[in-house]
PDB file of N, CA and C in Angstrom:
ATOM      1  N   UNK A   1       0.845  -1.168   0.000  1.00  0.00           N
ATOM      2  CA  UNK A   1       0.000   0.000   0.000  1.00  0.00           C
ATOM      3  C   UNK A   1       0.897   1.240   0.000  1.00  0.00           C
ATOM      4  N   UNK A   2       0.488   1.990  -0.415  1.00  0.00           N
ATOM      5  CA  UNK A   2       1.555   3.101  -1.001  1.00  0.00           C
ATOM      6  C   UNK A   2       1.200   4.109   0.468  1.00  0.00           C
ATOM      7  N   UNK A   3       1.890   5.335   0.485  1.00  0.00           N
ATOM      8  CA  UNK A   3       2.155   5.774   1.796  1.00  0.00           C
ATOM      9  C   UNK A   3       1.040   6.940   2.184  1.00  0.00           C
ATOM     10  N   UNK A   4       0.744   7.497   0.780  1.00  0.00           N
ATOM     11  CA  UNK A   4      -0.924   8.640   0.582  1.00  0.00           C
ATOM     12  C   UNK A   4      -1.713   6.915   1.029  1.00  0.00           C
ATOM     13  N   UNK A   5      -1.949   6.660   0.196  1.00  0.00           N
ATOM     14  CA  UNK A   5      -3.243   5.407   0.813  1.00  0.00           C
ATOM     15  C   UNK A   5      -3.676   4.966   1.895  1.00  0.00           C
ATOM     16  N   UNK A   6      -1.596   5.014   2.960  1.00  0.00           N
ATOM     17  CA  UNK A   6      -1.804   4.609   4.237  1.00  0.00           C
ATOM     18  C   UNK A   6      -2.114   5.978   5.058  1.00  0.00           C
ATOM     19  N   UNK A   7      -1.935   7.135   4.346  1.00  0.00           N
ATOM     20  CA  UNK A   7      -2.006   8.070   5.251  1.00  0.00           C
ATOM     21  C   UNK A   7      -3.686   8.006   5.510  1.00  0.00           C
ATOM     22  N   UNK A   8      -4.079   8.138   4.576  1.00  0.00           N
ATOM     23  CA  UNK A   8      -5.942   8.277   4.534  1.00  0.00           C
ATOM     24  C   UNK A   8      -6.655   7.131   4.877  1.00  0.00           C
ATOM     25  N   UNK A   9      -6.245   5.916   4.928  1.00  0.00           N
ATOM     26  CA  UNK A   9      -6.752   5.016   6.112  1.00  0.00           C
ATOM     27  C   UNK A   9      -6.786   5.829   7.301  1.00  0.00           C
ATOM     28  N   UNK A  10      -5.771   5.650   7.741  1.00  0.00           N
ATOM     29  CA  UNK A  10      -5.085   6.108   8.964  1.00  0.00           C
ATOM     30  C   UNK A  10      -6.162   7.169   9.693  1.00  0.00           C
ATOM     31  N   UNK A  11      -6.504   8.354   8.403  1.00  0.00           N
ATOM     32  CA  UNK A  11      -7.257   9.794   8.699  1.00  0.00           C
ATOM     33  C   UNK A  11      -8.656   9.023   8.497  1.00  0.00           C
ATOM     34  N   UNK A  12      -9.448   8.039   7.967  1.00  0.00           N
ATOM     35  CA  UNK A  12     -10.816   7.550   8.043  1.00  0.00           C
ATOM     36  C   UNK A  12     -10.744   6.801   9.596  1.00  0.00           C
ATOM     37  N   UNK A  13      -9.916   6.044  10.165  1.00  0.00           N
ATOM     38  CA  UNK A  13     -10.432   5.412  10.961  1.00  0.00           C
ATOM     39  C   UNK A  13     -10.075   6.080  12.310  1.00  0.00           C
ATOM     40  N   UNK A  14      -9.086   7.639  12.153  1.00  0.00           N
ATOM     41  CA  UNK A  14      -9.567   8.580  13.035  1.00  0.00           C
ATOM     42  C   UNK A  14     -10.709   9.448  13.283  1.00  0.00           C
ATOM     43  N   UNK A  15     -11.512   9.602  12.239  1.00  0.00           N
ATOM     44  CA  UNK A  15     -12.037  10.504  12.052  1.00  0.00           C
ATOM     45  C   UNK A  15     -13.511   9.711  12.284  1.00  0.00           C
ATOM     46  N   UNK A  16     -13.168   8.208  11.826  1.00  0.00           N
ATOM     47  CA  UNK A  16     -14.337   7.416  12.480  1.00  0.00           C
ATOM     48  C   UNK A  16     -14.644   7.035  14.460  1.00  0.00           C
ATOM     49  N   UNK A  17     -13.396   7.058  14.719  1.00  0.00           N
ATOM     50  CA  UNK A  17     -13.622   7.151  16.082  1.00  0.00           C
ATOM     51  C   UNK A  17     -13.763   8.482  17.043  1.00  0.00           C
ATOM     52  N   UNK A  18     -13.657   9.454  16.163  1.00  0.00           N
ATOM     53  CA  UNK A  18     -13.805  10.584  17.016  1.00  0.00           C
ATOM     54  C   UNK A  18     -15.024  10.951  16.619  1.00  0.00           C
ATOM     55  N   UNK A  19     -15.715  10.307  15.415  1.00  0.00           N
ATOM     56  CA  UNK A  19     -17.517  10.723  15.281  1.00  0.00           C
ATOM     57  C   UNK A  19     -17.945   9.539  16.490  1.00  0.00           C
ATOM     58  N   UNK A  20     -17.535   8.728  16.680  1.00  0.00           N
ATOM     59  CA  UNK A  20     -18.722   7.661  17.684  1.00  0.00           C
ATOM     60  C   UNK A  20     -18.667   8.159  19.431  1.00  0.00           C
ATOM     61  N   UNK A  21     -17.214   8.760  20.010  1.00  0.00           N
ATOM     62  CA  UNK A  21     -16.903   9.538  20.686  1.00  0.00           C
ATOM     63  C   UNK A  21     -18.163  10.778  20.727  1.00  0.00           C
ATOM     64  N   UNK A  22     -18.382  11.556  19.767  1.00  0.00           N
ATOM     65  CA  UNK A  22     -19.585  12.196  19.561  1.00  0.00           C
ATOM     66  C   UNK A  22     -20.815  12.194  18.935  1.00  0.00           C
ATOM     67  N   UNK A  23     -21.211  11.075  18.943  1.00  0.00           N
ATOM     68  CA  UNK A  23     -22.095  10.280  18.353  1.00  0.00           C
ATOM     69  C   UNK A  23     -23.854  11.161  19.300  1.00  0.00           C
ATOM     70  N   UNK A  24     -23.283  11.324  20.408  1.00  0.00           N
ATOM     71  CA  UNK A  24     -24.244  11.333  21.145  1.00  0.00           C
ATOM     72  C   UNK A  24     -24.325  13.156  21.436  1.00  0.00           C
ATOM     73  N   UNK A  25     -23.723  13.735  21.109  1.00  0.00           N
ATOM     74  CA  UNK A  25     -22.918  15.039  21.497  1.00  0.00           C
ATOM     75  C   UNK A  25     -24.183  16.100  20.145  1.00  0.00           C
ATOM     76  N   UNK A  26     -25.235  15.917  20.073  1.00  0.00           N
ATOM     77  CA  UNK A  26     -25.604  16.759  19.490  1.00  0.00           C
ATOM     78  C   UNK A  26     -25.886  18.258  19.649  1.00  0.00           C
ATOM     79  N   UNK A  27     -25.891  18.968  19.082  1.00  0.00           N
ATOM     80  CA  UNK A  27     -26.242  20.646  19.199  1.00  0.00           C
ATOM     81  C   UNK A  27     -27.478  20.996  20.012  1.00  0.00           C
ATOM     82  N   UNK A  28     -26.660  21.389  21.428  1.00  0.00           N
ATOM     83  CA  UNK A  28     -28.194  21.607  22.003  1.00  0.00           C
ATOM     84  C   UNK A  28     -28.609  22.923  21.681  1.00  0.00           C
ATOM     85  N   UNK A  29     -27.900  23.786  21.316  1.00  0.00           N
ATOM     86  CA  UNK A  29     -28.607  24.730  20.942  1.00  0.00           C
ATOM     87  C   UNK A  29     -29.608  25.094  19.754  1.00  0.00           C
ATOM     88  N   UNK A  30     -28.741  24.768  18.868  1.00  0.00           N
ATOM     89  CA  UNK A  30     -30.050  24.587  17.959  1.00  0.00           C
ATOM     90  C   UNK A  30     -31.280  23.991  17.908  1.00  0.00           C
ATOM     91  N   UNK A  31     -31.264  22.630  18.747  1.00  0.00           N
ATOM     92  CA  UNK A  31     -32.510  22.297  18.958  1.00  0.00           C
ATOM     93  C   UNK A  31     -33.263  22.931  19.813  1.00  0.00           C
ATOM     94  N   UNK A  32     -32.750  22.940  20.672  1.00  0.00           N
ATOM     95  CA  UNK A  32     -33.394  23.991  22.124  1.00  0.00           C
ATOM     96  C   UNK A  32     -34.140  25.193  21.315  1.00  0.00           C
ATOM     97  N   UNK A  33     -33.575  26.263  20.555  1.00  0.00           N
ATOM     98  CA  UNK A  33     -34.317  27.452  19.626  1.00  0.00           C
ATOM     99  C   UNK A  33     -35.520  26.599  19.191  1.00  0.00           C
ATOM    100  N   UNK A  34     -35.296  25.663  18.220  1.00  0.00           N
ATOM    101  CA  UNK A  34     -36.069  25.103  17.174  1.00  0.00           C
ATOM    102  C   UNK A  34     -37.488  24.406  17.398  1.00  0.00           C
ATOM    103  N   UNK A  35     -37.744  24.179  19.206  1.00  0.00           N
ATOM    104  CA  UNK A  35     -38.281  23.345  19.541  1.00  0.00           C
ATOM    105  C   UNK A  35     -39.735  23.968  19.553  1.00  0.00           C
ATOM    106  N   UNK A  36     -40.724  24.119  19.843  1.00  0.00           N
ATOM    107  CA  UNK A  36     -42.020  24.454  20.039  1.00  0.00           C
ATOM    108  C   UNK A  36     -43.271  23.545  20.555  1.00  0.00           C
ATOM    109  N   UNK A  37     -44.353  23.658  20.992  1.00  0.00           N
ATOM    110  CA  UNK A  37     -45.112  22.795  21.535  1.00  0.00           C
ATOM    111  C   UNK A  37     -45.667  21.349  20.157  1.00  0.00           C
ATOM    112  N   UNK A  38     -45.508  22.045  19.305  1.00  0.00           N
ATOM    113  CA  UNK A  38     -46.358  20.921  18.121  1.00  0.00           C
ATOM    114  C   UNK A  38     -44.615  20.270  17.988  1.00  0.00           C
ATOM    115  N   UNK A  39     -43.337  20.323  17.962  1.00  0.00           N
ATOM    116  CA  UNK A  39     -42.475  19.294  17.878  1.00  0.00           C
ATOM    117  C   UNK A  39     -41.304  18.788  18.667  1.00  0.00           C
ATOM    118  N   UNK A  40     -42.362  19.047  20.269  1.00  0.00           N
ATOM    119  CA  UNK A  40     -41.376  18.687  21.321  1.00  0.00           C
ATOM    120  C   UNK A  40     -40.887  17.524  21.710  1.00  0.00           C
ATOM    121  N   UNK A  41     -42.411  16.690  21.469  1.00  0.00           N
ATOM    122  CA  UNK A  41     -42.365  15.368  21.756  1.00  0.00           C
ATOM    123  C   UNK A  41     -41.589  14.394  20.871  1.00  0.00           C
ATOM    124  N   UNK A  42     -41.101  15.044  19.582  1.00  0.00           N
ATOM    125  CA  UNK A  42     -40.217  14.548  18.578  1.00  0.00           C
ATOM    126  C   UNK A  42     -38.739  15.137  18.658  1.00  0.00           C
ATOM    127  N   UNK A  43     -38.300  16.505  19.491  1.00  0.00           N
ATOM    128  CA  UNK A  43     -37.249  17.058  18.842  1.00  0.00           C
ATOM    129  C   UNK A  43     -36.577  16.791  20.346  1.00  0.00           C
ATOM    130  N   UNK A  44     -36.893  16.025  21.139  1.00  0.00           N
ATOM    131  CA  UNK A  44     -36.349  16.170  22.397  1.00  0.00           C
ATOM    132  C   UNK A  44     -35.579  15.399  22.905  1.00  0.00           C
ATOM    133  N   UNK A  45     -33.807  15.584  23.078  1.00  0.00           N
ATOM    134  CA  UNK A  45     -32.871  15.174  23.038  1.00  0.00           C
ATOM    135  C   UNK A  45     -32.420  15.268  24.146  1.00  0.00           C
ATOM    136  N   UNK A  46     -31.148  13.986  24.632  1.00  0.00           N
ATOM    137  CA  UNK A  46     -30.750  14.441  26.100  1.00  0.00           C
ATOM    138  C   UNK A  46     -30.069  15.637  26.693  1.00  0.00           C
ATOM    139  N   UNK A  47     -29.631  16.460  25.952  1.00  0.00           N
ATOM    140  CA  UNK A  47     -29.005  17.908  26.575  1.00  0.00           C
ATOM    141  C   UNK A  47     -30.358  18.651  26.658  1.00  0.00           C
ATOM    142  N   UNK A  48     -31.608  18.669  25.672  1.00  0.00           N
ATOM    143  CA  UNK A  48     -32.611  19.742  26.477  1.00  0.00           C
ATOM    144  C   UNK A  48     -33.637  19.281  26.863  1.00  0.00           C
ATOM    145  N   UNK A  49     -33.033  17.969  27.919  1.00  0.00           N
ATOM    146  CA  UNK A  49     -33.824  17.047  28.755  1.00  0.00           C
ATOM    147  C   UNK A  49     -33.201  17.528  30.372  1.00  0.00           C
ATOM    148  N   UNK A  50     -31.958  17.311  30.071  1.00  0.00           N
ATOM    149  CA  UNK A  50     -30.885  17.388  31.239  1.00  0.00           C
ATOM    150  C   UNK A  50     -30.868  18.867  31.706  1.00  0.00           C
ATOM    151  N   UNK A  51     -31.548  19.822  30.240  1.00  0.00           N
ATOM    152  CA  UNK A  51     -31.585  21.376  30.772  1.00  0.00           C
ATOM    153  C   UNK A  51     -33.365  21.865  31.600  1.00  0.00           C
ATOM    154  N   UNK A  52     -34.150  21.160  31.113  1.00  0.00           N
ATOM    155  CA  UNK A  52     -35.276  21.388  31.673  1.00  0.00           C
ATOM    156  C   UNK A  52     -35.663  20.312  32.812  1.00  0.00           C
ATOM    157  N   UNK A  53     -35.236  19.462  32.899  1.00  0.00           N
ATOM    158  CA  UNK A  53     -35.498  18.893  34.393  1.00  0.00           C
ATOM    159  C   UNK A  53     -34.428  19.415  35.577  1.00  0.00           C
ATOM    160  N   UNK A  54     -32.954  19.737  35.077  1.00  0.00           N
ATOM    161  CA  UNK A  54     -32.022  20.444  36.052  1.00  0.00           C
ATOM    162  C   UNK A  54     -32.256  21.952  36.183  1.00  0.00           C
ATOM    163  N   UNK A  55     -32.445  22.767  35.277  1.00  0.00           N
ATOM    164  CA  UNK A  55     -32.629  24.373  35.731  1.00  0.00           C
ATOM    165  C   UNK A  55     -34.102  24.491  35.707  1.00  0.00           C
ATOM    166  N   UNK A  56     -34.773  24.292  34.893  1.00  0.00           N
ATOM    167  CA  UNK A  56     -36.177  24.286  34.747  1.00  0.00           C
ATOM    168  C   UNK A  56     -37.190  24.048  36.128  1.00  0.00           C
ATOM    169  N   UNK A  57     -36.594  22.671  36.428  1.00  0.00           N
ATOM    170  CA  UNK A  57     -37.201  21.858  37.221  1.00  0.00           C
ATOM    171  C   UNK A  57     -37.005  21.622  38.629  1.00  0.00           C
ATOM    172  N   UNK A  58     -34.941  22.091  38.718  1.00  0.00           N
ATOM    173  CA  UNK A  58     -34.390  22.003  39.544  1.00  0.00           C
ATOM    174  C   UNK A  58     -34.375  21.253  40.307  1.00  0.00           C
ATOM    175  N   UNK A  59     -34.357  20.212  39.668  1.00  0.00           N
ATOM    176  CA  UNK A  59     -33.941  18.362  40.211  1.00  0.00           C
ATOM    177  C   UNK A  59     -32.531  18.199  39.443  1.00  0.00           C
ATOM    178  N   UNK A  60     -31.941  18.964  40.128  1.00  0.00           N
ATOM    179  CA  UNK A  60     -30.009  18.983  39.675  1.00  0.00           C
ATOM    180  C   UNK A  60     -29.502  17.629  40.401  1.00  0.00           C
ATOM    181  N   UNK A  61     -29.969  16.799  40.903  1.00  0.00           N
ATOM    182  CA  UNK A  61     -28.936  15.415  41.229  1.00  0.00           C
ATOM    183  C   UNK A  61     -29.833  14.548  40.083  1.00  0.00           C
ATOM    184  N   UNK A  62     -30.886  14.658  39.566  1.00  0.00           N
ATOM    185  CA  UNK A  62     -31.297  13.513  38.349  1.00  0.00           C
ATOM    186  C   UNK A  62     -30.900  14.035  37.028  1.00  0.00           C
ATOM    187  N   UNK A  63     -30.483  15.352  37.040  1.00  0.00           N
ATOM    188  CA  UNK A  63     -29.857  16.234  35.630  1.00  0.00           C
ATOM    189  C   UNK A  63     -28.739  15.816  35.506  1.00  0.00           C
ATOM    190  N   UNK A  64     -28.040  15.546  36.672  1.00  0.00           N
ATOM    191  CA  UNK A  64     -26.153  15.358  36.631  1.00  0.00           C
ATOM    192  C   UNK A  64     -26.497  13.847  36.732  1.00  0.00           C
ATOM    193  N   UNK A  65     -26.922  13.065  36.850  1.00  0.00           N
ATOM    194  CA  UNK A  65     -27.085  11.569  36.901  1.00  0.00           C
ATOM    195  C   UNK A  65     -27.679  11.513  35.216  1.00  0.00           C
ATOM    196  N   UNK A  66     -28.268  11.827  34.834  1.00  0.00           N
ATOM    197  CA  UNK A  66     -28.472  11.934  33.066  1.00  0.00           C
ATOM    198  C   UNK A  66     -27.351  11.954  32.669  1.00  0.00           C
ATOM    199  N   UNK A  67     -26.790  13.365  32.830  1.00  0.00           N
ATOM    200  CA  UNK A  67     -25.633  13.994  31.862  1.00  0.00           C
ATOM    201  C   UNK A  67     -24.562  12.735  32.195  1.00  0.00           C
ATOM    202  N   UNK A  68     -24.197  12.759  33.652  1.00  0.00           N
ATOM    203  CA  UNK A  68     -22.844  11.458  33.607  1.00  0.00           C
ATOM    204  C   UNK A  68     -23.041  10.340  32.540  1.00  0.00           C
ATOM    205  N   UNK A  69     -24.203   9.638  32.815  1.00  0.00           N
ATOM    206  CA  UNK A  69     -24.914   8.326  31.889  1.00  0.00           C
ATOM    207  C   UNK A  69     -24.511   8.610  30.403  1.00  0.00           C
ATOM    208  N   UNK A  70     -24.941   9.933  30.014  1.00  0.00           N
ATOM    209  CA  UNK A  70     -24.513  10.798  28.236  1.00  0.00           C
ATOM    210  C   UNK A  70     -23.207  10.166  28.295  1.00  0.00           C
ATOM    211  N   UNK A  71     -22.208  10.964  29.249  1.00  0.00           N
ATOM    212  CA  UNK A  71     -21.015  10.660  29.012  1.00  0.00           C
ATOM    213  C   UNK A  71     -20.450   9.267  29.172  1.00  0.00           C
ATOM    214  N   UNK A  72     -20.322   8.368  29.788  1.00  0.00           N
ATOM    215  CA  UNK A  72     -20.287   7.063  29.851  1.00  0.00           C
ATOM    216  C   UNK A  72     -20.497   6.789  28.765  1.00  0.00           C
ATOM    217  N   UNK A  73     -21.572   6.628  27.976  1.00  0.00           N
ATOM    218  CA  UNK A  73     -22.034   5.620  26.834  1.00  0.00           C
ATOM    219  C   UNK A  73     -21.121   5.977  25.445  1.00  0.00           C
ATOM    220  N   UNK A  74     -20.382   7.990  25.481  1.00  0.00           N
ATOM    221  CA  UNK A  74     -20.063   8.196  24.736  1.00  0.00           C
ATOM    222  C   UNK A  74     -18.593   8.047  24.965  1.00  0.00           C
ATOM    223  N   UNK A  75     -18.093   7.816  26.598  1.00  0.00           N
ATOM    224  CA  UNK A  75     -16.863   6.671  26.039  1.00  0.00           C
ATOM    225  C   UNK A  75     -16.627   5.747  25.912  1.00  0.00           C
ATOM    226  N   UNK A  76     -17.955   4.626  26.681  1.00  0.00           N
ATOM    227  CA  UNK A  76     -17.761   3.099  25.871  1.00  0.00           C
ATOM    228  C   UNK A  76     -17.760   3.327  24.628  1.00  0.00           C
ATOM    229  N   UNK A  77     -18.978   3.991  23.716  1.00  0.00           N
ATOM    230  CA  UNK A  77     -18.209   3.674  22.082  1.00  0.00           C
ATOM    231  C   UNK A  77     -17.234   4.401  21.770  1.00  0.00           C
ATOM    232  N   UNK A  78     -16.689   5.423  22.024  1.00  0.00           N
ATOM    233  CA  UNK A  78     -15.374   5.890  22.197  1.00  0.00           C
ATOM    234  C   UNK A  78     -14.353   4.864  22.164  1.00  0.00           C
ATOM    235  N   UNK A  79     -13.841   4.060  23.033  1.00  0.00           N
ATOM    236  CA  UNK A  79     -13.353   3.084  23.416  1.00  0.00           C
ATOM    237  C   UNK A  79     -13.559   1.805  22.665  1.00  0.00           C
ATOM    238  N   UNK A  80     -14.860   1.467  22.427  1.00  0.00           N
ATOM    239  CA  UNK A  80     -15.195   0.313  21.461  1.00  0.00           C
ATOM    240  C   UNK A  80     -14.303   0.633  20.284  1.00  0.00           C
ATOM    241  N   UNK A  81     -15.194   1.517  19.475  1.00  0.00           N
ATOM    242  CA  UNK A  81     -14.759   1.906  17.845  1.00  0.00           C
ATOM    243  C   UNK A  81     -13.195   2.099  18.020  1.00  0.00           C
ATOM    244  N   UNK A  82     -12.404   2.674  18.935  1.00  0.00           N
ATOM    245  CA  UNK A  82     -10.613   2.249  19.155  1.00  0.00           C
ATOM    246  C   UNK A  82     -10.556   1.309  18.843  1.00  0.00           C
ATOM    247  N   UNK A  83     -10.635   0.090  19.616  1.00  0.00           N
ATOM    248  CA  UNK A  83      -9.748  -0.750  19.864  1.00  0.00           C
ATOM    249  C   UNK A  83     -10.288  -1.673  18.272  1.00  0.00           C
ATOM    250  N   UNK A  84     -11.659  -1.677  17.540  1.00  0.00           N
ATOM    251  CA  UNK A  84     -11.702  -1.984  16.683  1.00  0.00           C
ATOM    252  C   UNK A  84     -10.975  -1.547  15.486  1.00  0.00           C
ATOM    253  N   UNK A  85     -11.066  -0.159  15.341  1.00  0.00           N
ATOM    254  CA  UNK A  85     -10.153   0.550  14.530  1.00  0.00           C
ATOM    255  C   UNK A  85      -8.367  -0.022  14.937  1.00  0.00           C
ATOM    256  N   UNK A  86      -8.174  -0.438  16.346  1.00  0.00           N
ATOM    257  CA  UNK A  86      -6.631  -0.629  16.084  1.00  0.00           C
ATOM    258  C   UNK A  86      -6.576  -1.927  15.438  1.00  0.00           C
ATOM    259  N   UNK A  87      -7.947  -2.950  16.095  1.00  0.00           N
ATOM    260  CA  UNK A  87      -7.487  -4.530  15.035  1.00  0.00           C
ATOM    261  C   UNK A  87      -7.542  -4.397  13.799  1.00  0.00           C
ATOM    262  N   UNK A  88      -8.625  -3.799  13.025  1.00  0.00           N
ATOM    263  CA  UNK A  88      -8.651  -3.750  11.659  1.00  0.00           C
ATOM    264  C   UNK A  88      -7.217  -2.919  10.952  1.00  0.00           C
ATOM    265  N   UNK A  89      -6.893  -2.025  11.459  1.00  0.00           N
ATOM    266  CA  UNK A  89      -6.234  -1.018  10.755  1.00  0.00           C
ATOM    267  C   UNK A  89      -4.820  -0.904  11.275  1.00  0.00           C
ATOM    268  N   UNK A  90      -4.561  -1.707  12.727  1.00  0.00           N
ATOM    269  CA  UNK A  90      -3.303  -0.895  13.259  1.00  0.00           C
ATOM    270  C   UNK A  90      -3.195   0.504  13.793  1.00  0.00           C
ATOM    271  N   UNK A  91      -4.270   1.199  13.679  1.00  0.00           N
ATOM    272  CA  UNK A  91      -4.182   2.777  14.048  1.00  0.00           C
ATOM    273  C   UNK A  91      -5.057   2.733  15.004  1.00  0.00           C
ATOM    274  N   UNK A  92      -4.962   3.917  16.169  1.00  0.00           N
ATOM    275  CA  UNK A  92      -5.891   4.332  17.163  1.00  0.00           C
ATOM    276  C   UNK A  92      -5.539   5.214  17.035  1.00  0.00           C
ATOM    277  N   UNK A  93      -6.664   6.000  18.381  1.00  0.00           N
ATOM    278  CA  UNK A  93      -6.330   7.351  18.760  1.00  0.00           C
ATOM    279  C   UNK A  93      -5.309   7.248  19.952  1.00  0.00           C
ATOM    280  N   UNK A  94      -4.806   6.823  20.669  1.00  0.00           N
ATOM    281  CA  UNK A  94      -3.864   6.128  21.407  1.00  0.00           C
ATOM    282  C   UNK A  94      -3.741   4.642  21.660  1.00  0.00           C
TER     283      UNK A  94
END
């Protein structure tokens, strides 16, 4: 395999583990603007879940027990998609 070829492996199966890392990491702001009563029950994601039951609601120990859970899941696949990316490819992110 020539050394451009290996470089751009290399840059897909980084670029694949740092999307599954943020897989879960969507824009709360934009949704948060976007949201309204006719498409709440559809547009409602865990950051402006974690924002209206913690400031809204001010049940801040079940907001920070959400948000931790967010994070967890987004470094098990974090972590997953690595160590797959290092068997297939030889490359990680460390």
């Amino acid at each position: 395999m020539a050394a451009t070829e290996l470089r751009g492996v290399t840059g897909l199966w980084q670029r694949v583990a740092a999307f599954a890392g943020s897989l879960l990491a969507i824009g709360f702001e934009k949704v948060y603007l976007l949201q309204n009563p006719l498409n709440l029950s559809a547009s409602e994601i865990i950051p402006t879940y974690v924002y209206k039951i913690g400031l809204l609601n001010a049940n801040f120990s079940f907001a920070t027990a959400v948000g931790l859970f967010n994070s967890v899941i987004n470094m098990v696949l974090l972590v997953l998609v690595n160590s797959w990316a290092r068997r297939v490819s030889d490359v990680s992110l460390w």
